[in-house]
C-alpha atoms as a PDB file:
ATOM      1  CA  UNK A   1      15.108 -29.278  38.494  1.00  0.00           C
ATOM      2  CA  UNK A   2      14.873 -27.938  34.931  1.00  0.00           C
ATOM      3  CA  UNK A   3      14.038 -30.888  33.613  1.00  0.00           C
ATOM      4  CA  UNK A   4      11.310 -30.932  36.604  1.00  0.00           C
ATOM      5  CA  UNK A   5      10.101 -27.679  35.762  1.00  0.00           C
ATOM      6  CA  UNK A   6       9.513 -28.494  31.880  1.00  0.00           C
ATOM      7  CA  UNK A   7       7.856 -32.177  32.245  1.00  0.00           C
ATOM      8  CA  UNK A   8       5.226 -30.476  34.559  1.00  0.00           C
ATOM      9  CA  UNK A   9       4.519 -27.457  31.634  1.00  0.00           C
ATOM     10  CA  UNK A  10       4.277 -29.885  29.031  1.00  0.00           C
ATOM     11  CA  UNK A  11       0.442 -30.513  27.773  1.00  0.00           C
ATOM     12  CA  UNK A  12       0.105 -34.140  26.854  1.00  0.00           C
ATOM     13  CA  UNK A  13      -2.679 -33.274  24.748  1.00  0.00           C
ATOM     14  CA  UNK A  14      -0.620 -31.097  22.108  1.00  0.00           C
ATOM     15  CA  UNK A  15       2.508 -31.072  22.992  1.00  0.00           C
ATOM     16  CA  UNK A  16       2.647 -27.271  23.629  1.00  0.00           C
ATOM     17  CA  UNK A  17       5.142 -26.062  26.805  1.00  0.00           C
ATOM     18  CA  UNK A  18       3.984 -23.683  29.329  1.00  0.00           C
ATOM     19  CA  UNK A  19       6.471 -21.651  31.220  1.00  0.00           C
ATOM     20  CA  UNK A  20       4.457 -21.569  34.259  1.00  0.00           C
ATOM     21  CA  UNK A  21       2.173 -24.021  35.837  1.00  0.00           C
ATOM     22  CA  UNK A  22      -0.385 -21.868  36.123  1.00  0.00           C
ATOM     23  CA  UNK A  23       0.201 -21.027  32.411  1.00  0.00           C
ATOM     24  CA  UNK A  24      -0.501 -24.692  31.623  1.00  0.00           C
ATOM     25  CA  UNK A  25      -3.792 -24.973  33.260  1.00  0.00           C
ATOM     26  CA  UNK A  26      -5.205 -22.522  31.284  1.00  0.00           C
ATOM     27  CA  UNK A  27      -4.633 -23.952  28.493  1.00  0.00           C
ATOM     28  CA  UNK A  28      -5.494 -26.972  28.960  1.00  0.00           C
ATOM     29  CA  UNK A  29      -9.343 -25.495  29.202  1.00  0.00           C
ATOM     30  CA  UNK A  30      -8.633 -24.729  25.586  1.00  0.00           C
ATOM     31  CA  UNK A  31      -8.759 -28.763  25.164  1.00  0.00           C
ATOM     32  CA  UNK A  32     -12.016 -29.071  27.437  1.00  0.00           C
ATOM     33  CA  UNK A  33     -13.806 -26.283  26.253  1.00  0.00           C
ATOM     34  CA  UNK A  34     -13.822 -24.062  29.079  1.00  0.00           C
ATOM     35  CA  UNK A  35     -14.988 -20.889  29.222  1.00  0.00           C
ATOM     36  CA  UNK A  36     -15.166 -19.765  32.677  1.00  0.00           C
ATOM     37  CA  UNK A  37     -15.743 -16.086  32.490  1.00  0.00           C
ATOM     38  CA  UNK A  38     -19.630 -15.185  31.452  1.00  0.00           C
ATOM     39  CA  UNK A  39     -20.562 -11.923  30.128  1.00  0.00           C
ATOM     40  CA  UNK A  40     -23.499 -10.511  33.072  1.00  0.00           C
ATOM     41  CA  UNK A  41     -25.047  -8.802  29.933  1.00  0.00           C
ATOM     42  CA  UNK A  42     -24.894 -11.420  26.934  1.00  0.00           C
ATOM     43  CA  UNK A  43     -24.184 -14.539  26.311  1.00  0.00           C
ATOM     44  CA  UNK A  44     -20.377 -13.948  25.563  1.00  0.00           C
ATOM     45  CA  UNK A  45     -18.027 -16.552  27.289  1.00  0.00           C
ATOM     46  CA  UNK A  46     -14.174 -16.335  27.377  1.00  0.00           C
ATOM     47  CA  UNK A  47     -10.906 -18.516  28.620  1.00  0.00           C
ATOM     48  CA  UNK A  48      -9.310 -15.501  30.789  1.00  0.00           C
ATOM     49  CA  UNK A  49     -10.826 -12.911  32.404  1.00  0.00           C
ATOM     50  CA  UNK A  50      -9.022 -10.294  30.528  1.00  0.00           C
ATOM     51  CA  UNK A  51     -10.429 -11.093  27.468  1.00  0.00           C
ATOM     52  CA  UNK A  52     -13.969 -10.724  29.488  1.00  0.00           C
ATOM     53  CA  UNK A  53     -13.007  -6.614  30.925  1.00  0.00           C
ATOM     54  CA  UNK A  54     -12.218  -6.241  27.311  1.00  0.00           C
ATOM     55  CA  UNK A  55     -15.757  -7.450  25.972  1.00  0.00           C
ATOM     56  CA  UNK A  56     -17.474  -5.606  28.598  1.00  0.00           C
ATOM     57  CA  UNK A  57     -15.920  -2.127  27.266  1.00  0.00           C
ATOM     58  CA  UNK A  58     -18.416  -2.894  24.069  1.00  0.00           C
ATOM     59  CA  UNK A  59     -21.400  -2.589  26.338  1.00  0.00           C
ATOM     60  CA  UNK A  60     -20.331   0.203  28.471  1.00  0.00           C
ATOM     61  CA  UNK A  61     -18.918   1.682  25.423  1.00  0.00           C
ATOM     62  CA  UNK A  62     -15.565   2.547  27.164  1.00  0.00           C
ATOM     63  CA  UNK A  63     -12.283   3.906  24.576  1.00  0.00           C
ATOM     64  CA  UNK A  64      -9.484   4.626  26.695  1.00  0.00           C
ATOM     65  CA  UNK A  65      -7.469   4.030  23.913  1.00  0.00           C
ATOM     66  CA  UNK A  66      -6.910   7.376  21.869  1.00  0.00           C
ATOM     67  CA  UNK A  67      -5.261   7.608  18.494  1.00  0.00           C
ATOM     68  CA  UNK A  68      -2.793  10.993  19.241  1.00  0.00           C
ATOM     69  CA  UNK A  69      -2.895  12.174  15.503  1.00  0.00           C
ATOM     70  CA  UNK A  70      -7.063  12.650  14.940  1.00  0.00           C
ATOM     71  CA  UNK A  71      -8.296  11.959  18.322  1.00  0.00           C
ATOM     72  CA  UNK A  72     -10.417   8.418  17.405  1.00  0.00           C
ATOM     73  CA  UNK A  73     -11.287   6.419  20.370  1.00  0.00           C
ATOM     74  CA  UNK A  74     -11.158   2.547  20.628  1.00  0.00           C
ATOM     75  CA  UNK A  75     -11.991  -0.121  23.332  1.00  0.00           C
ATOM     76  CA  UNK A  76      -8.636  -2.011  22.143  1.00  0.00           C
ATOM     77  CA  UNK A  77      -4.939  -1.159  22.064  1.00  0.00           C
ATOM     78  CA  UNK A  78      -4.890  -3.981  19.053  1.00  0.00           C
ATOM     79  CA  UNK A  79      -7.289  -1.610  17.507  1.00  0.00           C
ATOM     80  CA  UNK A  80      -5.565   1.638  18.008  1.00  0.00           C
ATOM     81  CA  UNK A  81      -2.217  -0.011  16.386  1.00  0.00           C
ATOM     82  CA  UNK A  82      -4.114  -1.110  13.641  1.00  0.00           C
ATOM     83  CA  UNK A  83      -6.014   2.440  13.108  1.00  0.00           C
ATOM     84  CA  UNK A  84      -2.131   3.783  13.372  1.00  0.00           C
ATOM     85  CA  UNK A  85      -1.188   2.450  10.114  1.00  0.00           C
ATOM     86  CA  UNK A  86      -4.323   4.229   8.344  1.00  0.00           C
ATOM     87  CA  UNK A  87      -1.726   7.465   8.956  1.00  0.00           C
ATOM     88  CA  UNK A  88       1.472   5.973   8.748  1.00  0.00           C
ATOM     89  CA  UNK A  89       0.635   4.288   5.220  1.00  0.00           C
ATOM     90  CA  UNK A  90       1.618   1.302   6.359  1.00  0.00           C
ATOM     91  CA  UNK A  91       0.289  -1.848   4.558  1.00  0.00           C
ATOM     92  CA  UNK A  92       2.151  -5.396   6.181  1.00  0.00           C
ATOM     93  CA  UNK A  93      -0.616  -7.885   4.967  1.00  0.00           C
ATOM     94  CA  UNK A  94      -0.006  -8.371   1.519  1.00  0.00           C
ATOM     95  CA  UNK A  95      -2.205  -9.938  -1.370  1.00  0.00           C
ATOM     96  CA  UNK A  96      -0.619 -12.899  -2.840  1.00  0.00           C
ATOM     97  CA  UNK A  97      -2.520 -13.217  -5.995  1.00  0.00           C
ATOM     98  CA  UNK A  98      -2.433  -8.975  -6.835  1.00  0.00           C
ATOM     99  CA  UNK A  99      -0.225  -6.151  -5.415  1.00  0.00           C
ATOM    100  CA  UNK A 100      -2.871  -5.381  -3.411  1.00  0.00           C
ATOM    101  CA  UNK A 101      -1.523  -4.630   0.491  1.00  0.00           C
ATOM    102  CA  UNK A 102      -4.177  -3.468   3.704  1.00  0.00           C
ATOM    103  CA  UNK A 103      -3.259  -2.044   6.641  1.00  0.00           C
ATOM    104  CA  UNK A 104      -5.166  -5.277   8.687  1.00  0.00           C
ATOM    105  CA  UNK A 105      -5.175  -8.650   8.150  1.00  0.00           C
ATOM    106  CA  UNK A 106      -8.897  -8.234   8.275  1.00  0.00           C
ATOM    107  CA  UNK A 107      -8.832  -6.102   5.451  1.00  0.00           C
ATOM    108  CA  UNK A 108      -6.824  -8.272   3.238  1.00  0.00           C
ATOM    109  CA  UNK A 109      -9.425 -11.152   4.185  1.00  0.00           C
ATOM    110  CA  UNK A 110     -12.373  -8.913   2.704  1.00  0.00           C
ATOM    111  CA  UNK A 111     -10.276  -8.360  -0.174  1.00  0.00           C
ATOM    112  CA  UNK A 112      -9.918 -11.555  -1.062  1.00  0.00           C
ATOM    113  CA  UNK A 113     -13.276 -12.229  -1.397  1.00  0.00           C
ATOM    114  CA  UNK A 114     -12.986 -10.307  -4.495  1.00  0.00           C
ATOM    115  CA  UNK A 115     -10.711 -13.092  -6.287  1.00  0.00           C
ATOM    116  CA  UNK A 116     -13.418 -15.976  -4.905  1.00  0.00           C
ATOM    117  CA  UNK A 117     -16.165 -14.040  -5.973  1.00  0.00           C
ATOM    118  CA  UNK A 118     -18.150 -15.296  -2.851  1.00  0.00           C
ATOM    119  CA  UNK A 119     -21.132 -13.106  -1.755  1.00  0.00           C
ATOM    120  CA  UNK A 120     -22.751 -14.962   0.788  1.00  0.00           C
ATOM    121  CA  UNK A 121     -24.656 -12.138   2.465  1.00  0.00           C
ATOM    122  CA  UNK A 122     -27.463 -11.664   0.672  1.00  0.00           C
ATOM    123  CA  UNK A 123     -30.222  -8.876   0.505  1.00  0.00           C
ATOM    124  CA  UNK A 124     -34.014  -9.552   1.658  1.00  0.00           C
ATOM    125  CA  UNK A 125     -35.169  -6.853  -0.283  1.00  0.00           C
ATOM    126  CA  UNK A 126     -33.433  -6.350  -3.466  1.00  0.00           C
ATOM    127  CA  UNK A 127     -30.577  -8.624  -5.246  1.00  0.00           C
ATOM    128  CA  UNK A 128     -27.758  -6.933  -3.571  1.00  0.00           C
ATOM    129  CA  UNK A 129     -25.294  -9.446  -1.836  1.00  0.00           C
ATOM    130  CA  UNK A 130     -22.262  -8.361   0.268  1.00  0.00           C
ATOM    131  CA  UNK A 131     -18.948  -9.964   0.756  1.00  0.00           C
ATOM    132  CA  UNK A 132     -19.435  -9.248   4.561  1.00  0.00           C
ATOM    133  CA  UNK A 133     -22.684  -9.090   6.741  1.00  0.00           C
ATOM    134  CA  UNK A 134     -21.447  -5.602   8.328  1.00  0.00           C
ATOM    135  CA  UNK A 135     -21.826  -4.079   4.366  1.00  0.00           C
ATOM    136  CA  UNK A 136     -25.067  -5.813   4.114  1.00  0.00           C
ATOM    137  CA  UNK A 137     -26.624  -4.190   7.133  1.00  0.00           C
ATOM    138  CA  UNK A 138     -25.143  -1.008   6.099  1.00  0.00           C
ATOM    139  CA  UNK A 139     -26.869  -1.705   3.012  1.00  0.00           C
ATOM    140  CA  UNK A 140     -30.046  -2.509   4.220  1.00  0.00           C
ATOM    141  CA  UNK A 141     -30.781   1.079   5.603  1.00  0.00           C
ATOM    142  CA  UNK A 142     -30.962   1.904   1.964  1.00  0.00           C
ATOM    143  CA  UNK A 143     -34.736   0.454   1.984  1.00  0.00           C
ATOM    144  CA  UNK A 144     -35.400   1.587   5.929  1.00  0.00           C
ATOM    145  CA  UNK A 145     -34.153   5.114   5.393  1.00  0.00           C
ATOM    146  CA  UNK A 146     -32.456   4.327   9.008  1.00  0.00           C
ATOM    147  CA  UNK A 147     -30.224   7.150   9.485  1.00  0.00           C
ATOM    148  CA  UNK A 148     -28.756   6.624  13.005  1.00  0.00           C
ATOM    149  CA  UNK A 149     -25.325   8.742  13.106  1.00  0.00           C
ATOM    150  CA  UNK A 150     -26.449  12.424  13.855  1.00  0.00           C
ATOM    151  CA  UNK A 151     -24.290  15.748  13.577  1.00  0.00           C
ATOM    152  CA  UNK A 152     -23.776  17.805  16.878  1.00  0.00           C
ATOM    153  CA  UNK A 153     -23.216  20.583  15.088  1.00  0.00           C
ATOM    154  CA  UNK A 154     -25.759  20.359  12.956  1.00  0.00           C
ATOM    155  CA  UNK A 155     -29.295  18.751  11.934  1.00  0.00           C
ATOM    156  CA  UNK A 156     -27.371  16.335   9.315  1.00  0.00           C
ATOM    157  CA  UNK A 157     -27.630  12.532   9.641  1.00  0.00           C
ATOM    158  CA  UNK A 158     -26.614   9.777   8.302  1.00  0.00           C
ATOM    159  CA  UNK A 159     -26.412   5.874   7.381  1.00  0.00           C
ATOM    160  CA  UNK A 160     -22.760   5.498   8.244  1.00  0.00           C
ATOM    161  CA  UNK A 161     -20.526   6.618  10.780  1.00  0.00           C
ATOM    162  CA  UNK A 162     -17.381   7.114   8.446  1.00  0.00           C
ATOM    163  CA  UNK A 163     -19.721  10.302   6.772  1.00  0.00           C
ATOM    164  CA  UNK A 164     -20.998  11.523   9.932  1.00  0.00           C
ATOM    165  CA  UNK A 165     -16.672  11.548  10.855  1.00  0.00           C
ATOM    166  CA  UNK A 166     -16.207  13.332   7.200  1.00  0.00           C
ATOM    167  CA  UNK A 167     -19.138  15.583   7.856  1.00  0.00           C
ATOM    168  CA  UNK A 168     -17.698  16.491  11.091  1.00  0.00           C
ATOM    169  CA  UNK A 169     -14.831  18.354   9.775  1.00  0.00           C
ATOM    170  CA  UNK A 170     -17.079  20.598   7.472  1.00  0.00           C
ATOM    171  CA  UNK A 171     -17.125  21.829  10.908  1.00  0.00           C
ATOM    172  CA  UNK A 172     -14.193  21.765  12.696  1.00  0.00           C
ATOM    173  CA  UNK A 173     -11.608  22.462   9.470  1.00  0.00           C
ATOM    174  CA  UNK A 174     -10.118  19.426  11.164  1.00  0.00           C
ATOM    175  CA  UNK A 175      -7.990  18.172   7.654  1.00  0.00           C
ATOM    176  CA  UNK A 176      -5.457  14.584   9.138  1.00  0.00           C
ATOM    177  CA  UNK A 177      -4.804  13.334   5.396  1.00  0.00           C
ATOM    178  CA  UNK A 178      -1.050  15.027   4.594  1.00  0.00           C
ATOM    179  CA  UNK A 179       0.575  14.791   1.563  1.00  0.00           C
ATOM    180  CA  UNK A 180       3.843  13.472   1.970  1.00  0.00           C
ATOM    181  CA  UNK A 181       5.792  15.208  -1.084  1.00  0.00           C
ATOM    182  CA  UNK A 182       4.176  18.943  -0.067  1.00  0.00           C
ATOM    183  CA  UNK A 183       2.312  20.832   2.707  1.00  0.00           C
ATOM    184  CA  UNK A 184      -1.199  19.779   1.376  1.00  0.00           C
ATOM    185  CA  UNK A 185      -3.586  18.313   3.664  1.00  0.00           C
ATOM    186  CA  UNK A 186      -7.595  17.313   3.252  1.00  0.00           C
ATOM    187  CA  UNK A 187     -10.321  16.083   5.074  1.00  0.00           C
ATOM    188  CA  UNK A 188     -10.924  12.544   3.442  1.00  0.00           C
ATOM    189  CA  UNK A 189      -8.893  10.248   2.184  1.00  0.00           C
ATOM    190  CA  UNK A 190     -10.338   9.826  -1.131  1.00  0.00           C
ATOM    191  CA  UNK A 191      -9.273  14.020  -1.545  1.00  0.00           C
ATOM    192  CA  UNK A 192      -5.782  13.240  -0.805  1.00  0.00           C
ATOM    193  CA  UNK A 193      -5.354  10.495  -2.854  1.00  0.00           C
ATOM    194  CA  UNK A 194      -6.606  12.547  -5.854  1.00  0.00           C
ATOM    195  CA  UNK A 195      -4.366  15.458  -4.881  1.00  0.00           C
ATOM    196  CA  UNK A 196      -1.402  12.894  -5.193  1.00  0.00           C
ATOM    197  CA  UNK A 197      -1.699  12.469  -8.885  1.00  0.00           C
ATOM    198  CA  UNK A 198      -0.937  16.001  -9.198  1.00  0.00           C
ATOM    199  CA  UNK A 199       2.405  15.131  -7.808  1.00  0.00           C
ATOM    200  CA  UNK A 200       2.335  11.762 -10.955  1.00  0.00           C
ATOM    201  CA  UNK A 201       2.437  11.658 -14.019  1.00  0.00           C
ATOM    202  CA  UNK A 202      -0.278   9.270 -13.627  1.00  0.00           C
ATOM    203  CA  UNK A 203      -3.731  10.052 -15.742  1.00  0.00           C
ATOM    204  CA  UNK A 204      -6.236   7.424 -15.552  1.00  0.00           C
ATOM    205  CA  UNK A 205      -8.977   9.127 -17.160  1.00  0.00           C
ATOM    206  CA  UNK A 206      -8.908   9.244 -20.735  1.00  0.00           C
ATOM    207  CA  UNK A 207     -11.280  11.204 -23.076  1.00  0.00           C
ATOM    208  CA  UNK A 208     -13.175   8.813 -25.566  1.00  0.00           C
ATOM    209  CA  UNK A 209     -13.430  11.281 -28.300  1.00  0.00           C
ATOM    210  CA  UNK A 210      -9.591  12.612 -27.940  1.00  0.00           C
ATOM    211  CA  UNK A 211      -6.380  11.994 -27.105  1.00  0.00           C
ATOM    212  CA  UNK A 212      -6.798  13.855 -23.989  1.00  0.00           C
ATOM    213  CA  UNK A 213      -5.998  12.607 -20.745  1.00  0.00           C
ATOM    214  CA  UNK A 214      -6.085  13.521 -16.685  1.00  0.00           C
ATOM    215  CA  UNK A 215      -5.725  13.016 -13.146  1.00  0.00           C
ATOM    216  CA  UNK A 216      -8.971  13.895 -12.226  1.00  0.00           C
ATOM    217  CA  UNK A 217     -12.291  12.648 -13.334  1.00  0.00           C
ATOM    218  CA  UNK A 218     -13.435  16.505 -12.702  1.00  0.00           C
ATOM    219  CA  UNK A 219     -11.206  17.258 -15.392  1.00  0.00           C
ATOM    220  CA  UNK A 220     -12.327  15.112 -17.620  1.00  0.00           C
ATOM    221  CA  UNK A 221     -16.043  15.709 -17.507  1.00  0.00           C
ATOM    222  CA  UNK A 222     -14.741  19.525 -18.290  1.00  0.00           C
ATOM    223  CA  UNK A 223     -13.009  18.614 -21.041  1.00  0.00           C
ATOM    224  CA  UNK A 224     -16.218  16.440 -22.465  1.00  0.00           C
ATOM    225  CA  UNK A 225     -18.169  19.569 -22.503  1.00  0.00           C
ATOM    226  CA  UNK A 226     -15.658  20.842 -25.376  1.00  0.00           C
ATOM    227  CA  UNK A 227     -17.118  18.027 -27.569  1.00  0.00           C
ATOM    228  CA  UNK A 228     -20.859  17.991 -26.625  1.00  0.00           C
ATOM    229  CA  UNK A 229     -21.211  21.691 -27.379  1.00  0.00           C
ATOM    230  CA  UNK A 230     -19.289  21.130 -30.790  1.00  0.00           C
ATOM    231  CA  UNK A 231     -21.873  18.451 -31.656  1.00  0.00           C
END
């Protein structure tokens, strides 16, 4: 009967087995190019209708997904793990040509671009080009002015929805980037990873005129003021 069970779940087309008959007709729409379950508001089209509830949630703009440690909302649990690892440090997808690592595979795909050099998305207006279409139409409200993400607390707007979510705790004090070696914590990313090379020896930025040398660009520009008032 096994032997029954495994002949009937086996596509002939691939050679993939199904555990389930049920199982195997679905896939096999894969090979025909099925895609029984239409979108009512788009032209979106998808194998199962799971995949369709979850497609729908980007028109009705539904997040029941809720990241515990900051509160973000997302219309995916794949998206929620993946916004985890922004707090747990976590980088699995590794660069194999620098020691580069990203928290998503999509990530590390965007970063590659940088070793290709490719720029395929390409400004209409000016000679910018983009690695990624969603950086050139952030780009583009450069030239419209298009500031679409607007405060609630305030009459602030903005271009981008990651400043609108760093303006946002000018306002609430809200502050999820921890250091991990002390009880700092700061509102932005970029803040905490300067505050870590207070806890390195680590000084990138080197004074041109001097020996002098620190962890902070802020530093630095103090420093240069020691020379341009000497000259």
């Amino acid at each position: 009967m096994a032997d029954v069970l495994v002949k009937m779940c086996h596509c002939q087309i691939c050679g993939s087995s199904l555990s389930t008959l049920s199982l195997l007709r679905r896939h096999k729409l894969i090979h025909e190019g099925q895609r029984p379950y239409q979108c009512n508001v788009c032209s979106a089209a998808f194998l199962q209708s799971s995949d369709l509830k979850k497609h729908n949630m980007i028109h009705t703009g539904e997040k029941p997904f809720t990241c515990y440690t900051c509160g973000a909302a997302f219309s995916r649990n794949s998206s929620l793990k993946q916004h985890g690892l922004t707090h747990t440090g976590q980088k699995p997808f590794k660069c194999e040509e620098c020691p580069s690592a990203f928290s998503t595979r999509s990530l590390l795909k965007r970063h590659h671009m940088n070793h290709t050099g490719l720029k395929p998305f390409k400004c209409d207006l000016c000679s910018a080009a983009f690695t990624q279409n969603c950086d050139l139409k952030k780009h583009r409200m450069i030239h419209t002015g298009e500031k679409p993400y607007k405060c609630d607390y305030c009459s602030a707007a903005f271009s981008r929805n990651s400043s609108l979510k760093q303006h946002h705790r000018t306002h609430t004090g809200e502050k999820p980037f921890q250091c991990e070696v002390c009880p700092a914590a700061f509102s932005t990313y970029s803040l905490l990873k300067r505050h870590r090379m207070s806890h390195s020896s680590e000084k990138p930025f080197k004074c041109e005129m001097c020996p002098a040398q620190y962890s902070q660009s802020s530093d630095l520009k103090k420093h240069q003021r020691v020379h341009t008032r000497n000259t």
